[in-house]
C-alpha atoms as a PDB file:
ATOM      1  CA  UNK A   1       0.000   0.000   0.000  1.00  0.00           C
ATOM      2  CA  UNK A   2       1.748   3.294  -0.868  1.00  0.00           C
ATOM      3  CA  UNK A   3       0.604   5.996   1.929  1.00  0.00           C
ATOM      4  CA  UNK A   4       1.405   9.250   1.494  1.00  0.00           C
ATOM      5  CA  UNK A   5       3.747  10.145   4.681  1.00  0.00           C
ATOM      6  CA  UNK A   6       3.295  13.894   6.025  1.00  0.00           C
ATOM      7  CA  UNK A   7       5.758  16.889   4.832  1.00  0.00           C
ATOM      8  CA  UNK A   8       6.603  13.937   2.161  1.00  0.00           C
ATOM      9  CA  UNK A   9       6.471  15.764  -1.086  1.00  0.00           C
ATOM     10  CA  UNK A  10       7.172  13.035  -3.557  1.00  0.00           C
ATOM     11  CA  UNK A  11       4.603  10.683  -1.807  1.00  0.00           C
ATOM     12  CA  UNK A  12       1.824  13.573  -1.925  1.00  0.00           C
ATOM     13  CA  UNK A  13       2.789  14.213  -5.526  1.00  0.00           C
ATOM     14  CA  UNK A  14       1.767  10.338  -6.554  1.00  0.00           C
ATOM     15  CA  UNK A  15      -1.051  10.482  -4.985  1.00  0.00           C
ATOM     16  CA  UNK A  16      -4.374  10.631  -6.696  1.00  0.00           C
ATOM     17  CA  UNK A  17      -5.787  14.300  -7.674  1.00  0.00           C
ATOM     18  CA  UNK A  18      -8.457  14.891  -5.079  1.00  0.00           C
ATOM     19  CA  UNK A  19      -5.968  13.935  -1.743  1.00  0.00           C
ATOM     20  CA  UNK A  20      -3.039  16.228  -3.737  1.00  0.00           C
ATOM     21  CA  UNK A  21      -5.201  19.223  -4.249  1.00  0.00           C
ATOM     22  CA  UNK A  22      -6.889  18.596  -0.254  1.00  0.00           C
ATOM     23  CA  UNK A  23      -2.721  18.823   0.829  1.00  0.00           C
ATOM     24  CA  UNK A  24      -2.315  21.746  -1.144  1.00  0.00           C
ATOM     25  CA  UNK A  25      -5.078  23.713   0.537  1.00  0.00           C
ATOM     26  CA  UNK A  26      -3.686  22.548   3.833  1.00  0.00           C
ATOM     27  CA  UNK A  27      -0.587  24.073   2.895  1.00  0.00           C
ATOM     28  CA  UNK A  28      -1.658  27.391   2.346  1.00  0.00           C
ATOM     29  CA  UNK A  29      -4.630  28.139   4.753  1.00  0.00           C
ATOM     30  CA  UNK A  30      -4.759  31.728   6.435  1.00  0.00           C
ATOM     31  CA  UNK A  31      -3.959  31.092  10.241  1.00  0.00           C
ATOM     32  CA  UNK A  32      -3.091  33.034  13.378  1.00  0.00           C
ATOM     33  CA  UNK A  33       0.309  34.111  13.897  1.00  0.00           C
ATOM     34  CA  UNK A  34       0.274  32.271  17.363  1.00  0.00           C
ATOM     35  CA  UNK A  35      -0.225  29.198  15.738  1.00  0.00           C
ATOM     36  CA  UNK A  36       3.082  27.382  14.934  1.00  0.00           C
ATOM     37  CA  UNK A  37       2.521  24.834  12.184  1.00  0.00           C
ATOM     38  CA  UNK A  38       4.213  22.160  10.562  1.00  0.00           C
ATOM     39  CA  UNK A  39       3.999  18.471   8.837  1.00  0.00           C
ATOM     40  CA  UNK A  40       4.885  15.381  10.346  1.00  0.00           C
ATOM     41  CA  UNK A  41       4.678  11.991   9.470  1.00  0.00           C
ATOM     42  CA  UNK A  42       1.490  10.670   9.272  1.00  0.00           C
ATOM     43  CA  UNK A  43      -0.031   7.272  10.471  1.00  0.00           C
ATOM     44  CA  UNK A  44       0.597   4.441   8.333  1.00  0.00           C
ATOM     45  CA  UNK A  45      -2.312   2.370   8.662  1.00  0.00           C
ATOM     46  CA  UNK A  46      -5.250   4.257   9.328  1.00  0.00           C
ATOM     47  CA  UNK A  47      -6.092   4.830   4.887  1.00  0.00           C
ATOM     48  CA  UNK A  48      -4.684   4.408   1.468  1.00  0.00           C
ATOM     49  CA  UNK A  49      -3.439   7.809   2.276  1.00  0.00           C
ATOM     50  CA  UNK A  50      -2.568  10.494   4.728  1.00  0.00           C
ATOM     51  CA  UNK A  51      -0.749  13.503   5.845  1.00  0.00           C
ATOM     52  CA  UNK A  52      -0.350  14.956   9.391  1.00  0.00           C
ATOM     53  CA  UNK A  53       0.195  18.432  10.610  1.00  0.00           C
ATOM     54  CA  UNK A  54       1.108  19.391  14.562  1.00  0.00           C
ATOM     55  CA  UNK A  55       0.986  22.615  15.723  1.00  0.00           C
ATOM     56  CA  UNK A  56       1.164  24.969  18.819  1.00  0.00           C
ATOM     57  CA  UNK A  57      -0.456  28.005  20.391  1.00  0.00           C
ATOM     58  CA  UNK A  58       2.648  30.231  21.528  1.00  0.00           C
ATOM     59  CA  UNK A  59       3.139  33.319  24.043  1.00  0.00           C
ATOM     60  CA  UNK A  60       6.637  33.739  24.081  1.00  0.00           C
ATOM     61  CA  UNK A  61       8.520  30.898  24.846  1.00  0.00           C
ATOM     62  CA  UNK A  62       5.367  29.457  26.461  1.00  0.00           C
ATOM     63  CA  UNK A  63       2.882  26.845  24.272  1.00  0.00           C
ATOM     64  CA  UNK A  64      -0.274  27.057  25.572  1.00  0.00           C
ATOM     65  CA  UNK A  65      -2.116  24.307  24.022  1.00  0.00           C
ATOM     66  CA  UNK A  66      -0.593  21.878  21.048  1.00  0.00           C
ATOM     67  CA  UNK A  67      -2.464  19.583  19.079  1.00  0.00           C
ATOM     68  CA  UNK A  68      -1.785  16.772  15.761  1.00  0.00           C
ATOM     69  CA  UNK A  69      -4.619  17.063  13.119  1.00  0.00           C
ATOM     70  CA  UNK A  70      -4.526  13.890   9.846  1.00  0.00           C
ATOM     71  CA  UNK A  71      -5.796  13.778   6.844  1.00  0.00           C
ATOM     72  CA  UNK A  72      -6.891  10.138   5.906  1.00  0.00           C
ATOM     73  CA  UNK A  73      -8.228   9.254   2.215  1.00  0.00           C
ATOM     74  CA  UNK A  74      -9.380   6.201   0.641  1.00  0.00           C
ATOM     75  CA  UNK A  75     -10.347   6.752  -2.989  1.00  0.00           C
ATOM     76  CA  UNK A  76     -12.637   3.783  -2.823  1.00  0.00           C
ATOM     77  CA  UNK A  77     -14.805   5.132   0.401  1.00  0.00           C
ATOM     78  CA  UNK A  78     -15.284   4.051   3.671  1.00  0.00           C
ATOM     79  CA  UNK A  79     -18.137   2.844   5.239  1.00  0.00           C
ATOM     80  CA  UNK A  80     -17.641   3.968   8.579  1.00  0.00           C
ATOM     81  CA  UNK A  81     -16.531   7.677   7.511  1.00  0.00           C
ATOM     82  CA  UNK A  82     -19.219   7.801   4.913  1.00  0.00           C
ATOM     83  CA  UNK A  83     -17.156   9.335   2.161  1.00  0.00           C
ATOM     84  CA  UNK A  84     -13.727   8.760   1.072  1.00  0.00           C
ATOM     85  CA  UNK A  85     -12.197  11.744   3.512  1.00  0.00           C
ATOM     86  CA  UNK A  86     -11.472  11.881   7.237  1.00  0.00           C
ATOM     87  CA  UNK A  87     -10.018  14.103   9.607  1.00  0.00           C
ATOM     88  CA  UNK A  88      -8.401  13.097  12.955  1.00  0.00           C
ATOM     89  CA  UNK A  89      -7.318  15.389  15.539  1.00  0.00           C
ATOM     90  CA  UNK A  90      -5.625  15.278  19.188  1.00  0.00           C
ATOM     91  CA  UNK A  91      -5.760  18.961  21.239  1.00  0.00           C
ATOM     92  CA  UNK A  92      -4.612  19.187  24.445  1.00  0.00           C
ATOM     93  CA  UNK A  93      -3.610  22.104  27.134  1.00  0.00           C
ATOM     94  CA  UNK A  94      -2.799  22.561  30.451  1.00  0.00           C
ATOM     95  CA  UNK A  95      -5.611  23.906  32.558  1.00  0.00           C
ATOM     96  CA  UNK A  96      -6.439  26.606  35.251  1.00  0.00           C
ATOM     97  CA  UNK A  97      -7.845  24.459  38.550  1.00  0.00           C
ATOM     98  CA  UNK A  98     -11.145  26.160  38.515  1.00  0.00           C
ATOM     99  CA  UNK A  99     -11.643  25.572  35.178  1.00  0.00           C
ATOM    100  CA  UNK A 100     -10.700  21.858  35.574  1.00  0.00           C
ATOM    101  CA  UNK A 101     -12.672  21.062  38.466  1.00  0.00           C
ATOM    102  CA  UNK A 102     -16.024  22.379  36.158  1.00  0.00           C
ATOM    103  CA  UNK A 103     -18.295  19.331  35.790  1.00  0.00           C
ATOM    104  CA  UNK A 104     -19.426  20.688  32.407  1.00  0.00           C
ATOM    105  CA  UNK A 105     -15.748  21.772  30.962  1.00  0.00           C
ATOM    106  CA  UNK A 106     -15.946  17.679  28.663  1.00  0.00           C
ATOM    107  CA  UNK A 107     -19.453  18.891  27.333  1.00  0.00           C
ATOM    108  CA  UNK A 108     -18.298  22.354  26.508  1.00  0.00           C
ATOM    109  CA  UNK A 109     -15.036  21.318  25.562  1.00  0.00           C
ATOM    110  CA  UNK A 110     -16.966  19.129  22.542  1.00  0.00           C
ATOM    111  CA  UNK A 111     -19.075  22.158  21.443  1.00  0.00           C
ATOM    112  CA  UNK A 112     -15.985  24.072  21.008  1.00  0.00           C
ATOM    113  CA  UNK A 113     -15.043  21.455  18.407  1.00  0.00           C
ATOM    114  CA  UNK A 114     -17.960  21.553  16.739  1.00  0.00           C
ATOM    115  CA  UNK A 115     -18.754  25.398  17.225  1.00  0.00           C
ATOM    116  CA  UNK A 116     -15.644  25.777  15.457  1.00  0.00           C
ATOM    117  CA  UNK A 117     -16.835  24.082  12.534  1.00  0.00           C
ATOM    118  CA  UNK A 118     -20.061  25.650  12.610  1.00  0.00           C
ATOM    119  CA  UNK A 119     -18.815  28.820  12.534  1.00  0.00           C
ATOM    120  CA  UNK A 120     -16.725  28.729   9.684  1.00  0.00           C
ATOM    121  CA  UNK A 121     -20.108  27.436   7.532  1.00  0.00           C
ATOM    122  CA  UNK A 122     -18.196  24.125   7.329  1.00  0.00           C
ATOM    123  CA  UNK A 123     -20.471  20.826   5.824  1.00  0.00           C
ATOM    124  CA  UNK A 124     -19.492  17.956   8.063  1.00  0.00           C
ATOM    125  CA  UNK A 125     -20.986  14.248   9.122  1.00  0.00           C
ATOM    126  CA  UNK A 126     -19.973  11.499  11.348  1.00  0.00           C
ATOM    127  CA  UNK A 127     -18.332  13.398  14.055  1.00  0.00           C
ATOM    128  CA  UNK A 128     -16.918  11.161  17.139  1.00  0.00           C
ATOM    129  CA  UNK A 129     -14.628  11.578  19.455  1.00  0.00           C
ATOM    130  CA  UNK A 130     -13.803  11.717  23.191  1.00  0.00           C
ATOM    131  CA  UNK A 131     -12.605  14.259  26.068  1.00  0.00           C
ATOM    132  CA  UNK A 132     -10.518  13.639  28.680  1.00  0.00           C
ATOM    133  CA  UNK A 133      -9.632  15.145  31.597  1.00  0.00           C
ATOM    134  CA  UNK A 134      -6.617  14.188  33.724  1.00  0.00           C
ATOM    135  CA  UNK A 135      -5.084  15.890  37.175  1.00  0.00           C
ATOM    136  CA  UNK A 136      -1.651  15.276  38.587  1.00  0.00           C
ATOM    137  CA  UNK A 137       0.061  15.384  42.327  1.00  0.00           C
ATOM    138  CA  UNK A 138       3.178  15.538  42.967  1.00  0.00           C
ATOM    139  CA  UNK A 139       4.595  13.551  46.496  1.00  0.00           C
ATOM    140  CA  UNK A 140       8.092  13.147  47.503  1.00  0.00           C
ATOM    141  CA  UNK A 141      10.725  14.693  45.714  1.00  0.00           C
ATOM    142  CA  UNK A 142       8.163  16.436  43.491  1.00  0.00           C
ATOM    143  CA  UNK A 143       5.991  17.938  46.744  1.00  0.00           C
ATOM    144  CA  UNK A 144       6.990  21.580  45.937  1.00  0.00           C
ATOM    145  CA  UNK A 145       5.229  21.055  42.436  1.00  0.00           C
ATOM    146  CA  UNK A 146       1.486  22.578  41.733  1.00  0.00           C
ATOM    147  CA  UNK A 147      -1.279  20.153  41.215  1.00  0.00           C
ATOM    148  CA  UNK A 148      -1.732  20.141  37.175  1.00  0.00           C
ATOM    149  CA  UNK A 149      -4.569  19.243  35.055  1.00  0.00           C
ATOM    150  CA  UNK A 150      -5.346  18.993  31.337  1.00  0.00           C
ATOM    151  CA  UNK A 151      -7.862  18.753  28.661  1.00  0.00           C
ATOM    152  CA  UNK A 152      -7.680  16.705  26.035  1.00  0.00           C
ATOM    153  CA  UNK A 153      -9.882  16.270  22.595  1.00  0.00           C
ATOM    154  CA  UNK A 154      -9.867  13.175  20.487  1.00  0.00           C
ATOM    155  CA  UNK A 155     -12.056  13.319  17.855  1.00  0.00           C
ATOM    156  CA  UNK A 156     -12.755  13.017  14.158  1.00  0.00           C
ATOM    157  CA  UNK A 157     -15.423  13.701  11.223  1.00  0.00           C
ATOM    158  CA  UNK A 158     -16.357  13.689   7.336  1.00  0.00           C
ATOM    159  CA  UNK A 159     -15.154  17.061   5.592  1.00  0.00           C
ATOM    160  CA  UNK A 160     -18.061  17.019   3.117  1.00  0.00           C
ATOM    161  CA  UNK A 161     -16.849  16.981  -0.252  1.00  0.00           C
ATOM    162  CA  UNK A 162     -16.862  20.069  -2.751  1.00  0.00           C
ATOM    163  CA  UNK A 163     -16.022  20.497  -7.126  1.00  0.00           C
ATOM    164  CA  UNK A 164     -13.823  17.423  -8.312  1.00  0.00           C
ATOM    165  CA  UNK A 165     -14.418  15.368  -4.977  1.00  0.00           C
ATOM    166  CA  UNK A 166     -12.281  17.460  -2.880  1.00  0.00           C
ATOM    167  CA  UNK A 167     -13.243  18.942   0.471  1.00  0.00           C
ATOM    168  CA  UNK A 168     -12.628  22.645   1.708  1.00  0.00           C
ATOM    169  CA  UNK A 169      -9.253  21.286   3.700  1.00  0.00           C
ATOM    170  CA  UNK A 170      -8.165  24.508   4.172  1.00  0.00           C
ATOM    171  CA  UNK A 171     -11.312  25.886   6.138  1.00  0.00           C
ATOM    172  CA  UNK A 172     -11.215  23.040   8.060  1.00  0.00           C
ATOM    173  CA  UNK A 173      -7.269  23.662   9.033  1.00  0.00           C
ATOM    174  CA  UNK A 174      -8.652  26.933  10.103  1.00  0.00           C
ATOM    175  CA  UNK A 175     -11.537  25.614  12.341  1.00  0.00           C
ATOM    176  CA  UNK A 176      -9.317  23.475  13.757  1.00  0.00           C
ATOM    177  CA  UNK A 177      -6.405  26.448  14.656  1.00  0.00           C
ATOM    178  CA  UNK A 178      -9.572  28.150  16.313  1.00  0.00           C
ATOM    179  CA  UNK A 179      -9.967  25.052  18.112  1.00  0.00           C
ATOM    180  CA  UNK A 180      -7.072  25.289  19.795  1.00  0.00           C
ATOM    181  CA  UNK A 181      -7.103  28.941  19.999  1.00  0.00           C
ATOM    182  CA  UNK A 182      -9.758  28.982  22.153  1.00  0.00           C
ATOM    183  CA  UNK A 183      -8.647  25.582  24.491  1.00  0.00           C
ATOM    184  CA  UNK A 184      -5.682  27.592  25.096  1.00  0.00           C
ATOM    185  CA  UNK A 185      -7.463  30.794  25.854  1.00  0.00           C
ATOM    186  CA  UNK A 186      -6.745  32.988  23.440  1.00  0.00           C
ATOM    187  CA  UNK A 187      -9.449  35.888  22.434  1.00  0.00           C
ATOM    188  CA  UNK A 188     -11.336  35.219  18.808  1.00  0.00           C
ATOM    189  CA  UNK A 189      -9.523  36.327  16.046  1.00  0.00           C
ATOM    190  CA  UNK A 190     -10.091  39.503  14.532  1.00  0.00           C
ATOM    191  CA  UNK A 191     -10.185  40.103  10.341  1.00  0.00           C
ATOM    192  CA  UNK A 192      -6.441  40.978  10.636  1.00  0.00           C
ATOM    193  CA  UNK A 193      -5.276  38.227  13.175  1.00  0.00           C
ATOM    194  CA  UNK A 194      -5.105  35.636   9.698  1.00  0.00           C
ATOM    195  CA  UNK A 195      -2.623  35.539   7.483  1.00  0.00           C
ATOM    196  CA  UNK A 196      -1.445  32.745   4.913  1.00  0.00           C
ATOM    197  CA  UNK A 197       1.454  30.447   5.730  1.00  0.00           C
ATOM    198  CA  UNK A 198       3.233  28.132   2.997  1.00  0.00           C
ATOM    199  CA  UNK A 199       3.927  25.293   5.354  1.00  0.00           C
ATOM    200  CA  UNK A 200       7.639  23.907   5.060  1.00  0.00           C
ATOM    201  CA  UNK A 201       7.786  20.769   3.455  1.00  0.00           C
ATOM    202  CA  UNK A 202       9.636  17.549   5.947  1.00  0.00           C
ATOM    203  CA  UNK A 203      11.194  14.718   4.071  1.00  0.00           C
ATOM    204  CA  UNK A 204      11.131  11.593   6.581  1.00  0.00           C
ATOM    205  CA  UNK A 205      12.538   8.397   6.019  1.00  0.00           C
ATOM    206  CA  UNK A 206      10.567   6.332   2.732  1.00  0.00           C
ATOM    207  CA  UNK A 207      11.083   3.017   4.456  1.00  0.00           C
ATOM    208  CA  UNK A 208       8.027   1.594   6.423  1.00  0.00           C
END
């Protein structure tokens, strides 16, 4: 099976029309300039194809939140995705106590997903996913430390599919950046808070 690796250009560039014109919108969507972007390399056995980008929400020399969004095509169609396009995501941030120890943060954590989506106009279907929330004490040699906690968002969906098959990638890349925008507490983005990025392209290793 020949999988299309992310930040691997020569991979991308064999791969049929529809995925290589979805990667090319990912690679030049308008997003913050706190948003820190880049490919990586993609699962190998989730589809036919895929490409992965991980990015972080940074003040300073501080990331506030982080997060992995895929890709995932299969030309013939899945029956579980219902269409031949998926995205995948992981979001995660570190978390004020108050706002941890809110019985309704998982719930409203899961409409900021989809909010995010909504907003943006965005045509969507089989959304899924979970969120988790995790605390941590330290004891011992680690006493001094602060109680932590975090948030974390698994989830995935259907990007609808637009002219020749392919879906509006790049709007979706955006939804997603104001995903994690918002888990990590940053205000909404104003009309000149956008700007477009050409994402560097990462040659990995072409063994499996």
């Amino acid at each position: 099976m020949d999988e299309a690796k992310g930040g691997d250009r020569d991979a991308v560039e064999t791969a049929p029309l529809p995925f290589r014109a979805a990667v090319d919108a990912l690679r030049t969507a308008r997003l913050r300039p706190q948003i820190e972007i880049e490919p990586t390399r993609a699962p190998q056995r989730l589809a036919p194809f895929a490409y992965a980008l991980e990015a972080a929400v940074v003040d300073g020399e501080e990331d506030l939140a982080d997060g992995r969004l895929v890709l995932l095509h299969d030309p013939a169609g899945h029956d579980a995705w219902q269409g031949s396009f998926r995205l995948v995501t992981l979001v995660r941030a570190e978390l004020e106590p108050e706002m941890a120890a809110d019985p309704l943060l998982p719930d409203v954590c899961w409409s900021w997903l989809t909010g995010a989506l909504q907003t943006r106009g965005l045509s969507y279907g089989e959304a899924s996913g979970t969120v988790t929330r995790a605390s941590s004490h330290y004891f011992g040699g680690m006493s001094e430390r602060p109680a932590a906690s975090q948030i974390e968002i698994r989830a995935s969906w259907t990007p609808h599919e637009g002219p020749g098959g392919v879906p509006d990638t790049a709007s979706h890349l955006a939804s997603w950046c104001d995903l994690l925008a918002q888990i990590a507490g940053l205000p909404p983005a104003g009309p000149g808070d956008a700007s477009v990025v050409t994402l560097p392209q990462r040659r990995g290793p072409q063994s499996r």
